[in-house]
Protein backbone atom coordinates (compact mmCIF):
# COMPACT_ATOMS: atom_id res chain seq x y z
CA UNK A 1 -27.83 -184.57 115.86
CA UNK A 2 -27.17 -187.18 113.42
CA UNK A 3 -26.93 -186.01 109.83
CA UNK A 4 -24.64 -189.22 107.97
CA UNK A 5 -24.77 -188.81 103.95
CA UNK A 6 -24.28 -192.05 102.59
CA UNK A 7 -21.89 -191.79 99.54
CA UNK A 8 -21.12 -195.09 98.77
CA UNK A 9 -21.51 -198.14 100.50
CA UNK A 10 -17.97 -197.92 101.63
CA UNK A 11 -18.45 -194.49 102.95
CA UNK A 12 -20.87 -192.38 104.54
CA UNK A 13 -19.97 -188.10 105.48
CA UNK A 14 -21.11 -186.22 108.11
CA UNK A 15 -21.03 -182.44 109.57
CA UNK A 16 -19.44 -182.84 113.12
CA UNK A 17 -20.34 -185.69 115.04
CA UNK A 18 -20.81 -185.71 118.91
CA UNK A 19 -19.97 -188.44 121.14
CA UNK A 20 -23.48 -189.49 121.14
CA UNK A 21 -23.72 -190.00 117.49
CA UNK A 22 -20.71 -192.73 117.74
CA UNK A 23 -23.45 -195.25 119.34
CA UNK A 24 -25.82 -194.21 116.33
CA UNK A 25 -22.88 -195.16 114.04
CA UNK A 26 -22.05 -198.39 115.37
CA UNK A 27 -25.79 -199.37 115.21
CA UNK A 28 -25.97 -198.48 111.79
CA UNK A 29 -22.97 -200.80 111.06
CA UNK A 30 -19.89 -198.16 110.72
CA UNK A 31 -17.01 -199.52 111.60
CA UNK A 32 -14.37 -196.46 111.38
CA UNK A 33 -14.38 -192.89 111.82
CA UNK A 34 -12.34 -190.73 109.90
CA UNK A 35 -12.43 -187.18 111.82
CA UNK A 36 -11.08 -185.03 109.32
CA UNK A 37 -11.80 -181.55 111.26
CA UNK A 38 -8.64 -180.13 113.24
CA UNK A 39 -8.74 -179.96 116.95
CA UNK A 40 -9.78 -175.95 118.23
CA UNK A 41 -11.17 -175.22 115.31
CA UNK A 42 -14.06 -173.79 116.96
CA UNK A 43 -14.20 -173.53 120.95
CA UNK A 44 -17.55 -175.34 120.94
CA UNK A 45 -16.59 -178.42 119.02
CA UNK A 46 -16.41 -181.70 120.90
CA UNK A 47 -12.05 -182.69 121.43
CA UNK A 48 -11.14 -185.27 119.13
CA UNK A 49 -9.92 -187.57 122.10
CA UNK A 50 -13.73 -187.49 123.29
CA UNK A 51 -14.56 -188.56 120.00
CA UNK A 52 -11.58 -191.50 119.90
CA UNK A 53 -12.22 -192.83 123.35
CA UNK A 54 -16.47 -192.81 122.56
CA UNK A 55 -15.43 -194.80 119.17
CA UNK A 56 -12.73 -196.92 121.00
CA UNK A 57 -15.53 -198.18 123.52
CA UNK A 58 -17.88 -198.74 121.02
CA UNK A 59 -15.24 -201.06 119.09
CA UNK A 60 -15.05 -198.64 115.96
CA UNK A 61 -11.27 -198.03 114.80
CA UNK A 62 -10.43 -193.95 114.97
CA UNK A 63 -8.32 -192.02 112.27
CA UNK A 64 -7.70 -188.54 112.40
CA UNK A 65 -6.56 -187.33 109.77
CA UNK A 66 -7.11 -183.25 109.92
CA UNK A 67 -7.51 -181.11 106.64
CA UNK A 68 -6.82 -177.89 107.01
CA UNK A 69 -8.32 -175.87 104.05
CA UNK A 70 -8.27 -177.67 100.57
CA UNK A 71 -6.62 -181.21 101.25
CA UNK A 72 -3.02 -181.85 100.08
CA UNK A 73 -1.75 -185.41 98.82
CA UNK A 74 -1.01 -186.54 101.85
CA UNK A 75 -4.33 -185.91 103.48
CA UNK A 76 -5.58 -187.82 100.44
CA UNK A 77 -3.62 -191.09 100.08
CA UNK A 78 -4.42 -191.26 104.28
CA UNK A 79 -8.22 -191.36 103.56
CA UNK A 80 -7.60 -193.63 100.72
CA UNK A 81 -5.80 -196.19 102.99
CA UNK A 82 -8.31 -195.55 105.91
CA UNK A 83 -11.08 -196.23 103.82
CA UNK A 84 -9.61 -199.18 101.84
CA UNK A 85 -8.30 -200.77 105.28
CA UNK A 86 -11.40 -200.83 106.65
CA UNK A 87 -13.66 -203.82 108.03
CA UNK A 88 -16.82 -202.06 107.00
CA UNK A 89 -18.33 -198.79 106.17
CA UNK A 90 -16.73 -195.90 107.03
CA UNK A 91 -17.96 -192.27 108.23
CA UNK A 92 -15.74 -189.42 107.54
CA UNK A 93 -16.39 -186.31 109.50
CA UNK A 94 -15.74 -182.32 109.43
CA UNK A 95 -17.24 -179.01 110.23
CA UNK A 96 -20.12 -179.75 107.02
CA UNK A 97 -18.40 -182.89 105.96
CA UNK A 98 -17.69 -180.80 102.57
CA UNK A 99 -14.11 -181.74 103.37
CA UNK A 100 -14.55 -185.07 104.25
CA UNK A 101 -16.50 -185.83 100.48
CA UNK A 102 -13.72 -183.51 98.76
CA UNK A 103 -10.82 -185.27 100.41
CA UNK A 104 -12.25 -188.85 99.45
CA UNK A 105 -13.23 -187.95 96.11
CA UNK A 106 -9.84 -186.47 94.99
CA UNK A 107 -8.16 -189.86 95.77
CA UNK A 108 -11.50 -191.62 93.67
CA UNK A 109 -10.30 -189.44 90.90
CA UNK A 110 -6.40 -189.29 91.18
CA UNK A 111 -6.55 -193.55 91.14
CA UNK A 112 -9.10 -193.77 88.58
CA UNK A 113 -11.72 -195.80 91.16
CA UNK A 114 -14.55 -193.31 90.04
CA UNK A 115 -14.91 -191.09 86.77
CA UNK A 116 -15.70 -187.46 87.52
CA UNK A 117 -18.88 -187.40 86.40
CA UNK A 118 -19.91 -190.21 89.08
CA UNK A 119 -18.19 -188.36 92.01
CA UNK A 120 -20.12 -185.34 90.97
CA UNK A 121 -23.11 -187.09 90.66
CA UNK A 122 -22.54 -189.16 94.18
CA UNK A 123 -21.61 -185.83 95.95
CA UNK A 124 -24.73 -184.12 95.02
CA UNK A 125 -26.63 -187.32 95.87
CA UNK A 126 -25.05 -186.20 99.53
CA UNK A 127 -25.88 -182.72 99.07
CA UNK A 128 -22.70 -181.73 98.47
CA UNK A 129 -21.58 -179.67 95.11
CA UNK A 130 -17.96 -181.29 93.68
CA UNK A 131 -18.23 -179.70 90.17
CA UNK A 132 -16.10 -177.09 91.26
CA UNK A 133 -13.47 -179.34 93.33
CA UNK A 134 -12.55 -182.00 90.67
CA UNK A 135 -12.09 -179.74 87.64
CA UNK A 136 -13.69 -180.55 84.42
């Protein structure tokens, strides 16, 4: 099933992606995946090496980058470079893709990209609530 959220133009979200959906992404013009769910976190989600190679073949670049509860700096900065780095739009993935937006948006706010207001606003755009994540 695919379910991407466009955020931004940079950056899209999703709730976990299959290796199917990584055709749907390239034909809608993603060029990375950020997979941002940690492997065996549920026995029924796809490996993130299925994922990797189905993105690799498709000519999308891969990052994992697992968050594990709320993110911590370093999860942050490594979305910030992933998505900065990129060719093209990105999609960021998780188990809802609440910790895709949150991880993203913290590094909007901490560098002063975005104003909270606007990340709230673009979350909920997404269908995601980030009132509660970015303080206020």
């Amino acid at each position: 099933m695919t379910d991407f959220r466009r955020v931004t133009d940079d950056l899209s979200v999703a709730p976990q992606i299959g290796v199917a959906d990584v055709a749907e992404a390239k034909a809608q013009g993603f060029t990375t995946i950020i997979n941002n769910r940690p492997d065996g976190e549920d026995p029924a989600q796809p490996p993130g090496a299925a994922i990797e190679a189905a993105a690799k073949a498709a000519g999308l670049a891969y990052v994992h980058i697992p968050v594990r509860g709320a993110p911590g700096p370093a999860e942050v900065e490594a979305v910030r470079a992933a998505v900065e780095q990129a060719d093209g739009p990105v999609l960021a993935f998780c188990r809802s893709g609440t910790r895709s937006i949150t991880t993203w948006s913290i590094g909007q706010a901490q560098s002063g990209a975005r104003s909270r207001g606007e990340l709230v606003s673009l979350g909920r755009e997404a269908g995601y609530d980030l009132s509660g994540v970015l303080g206020g």
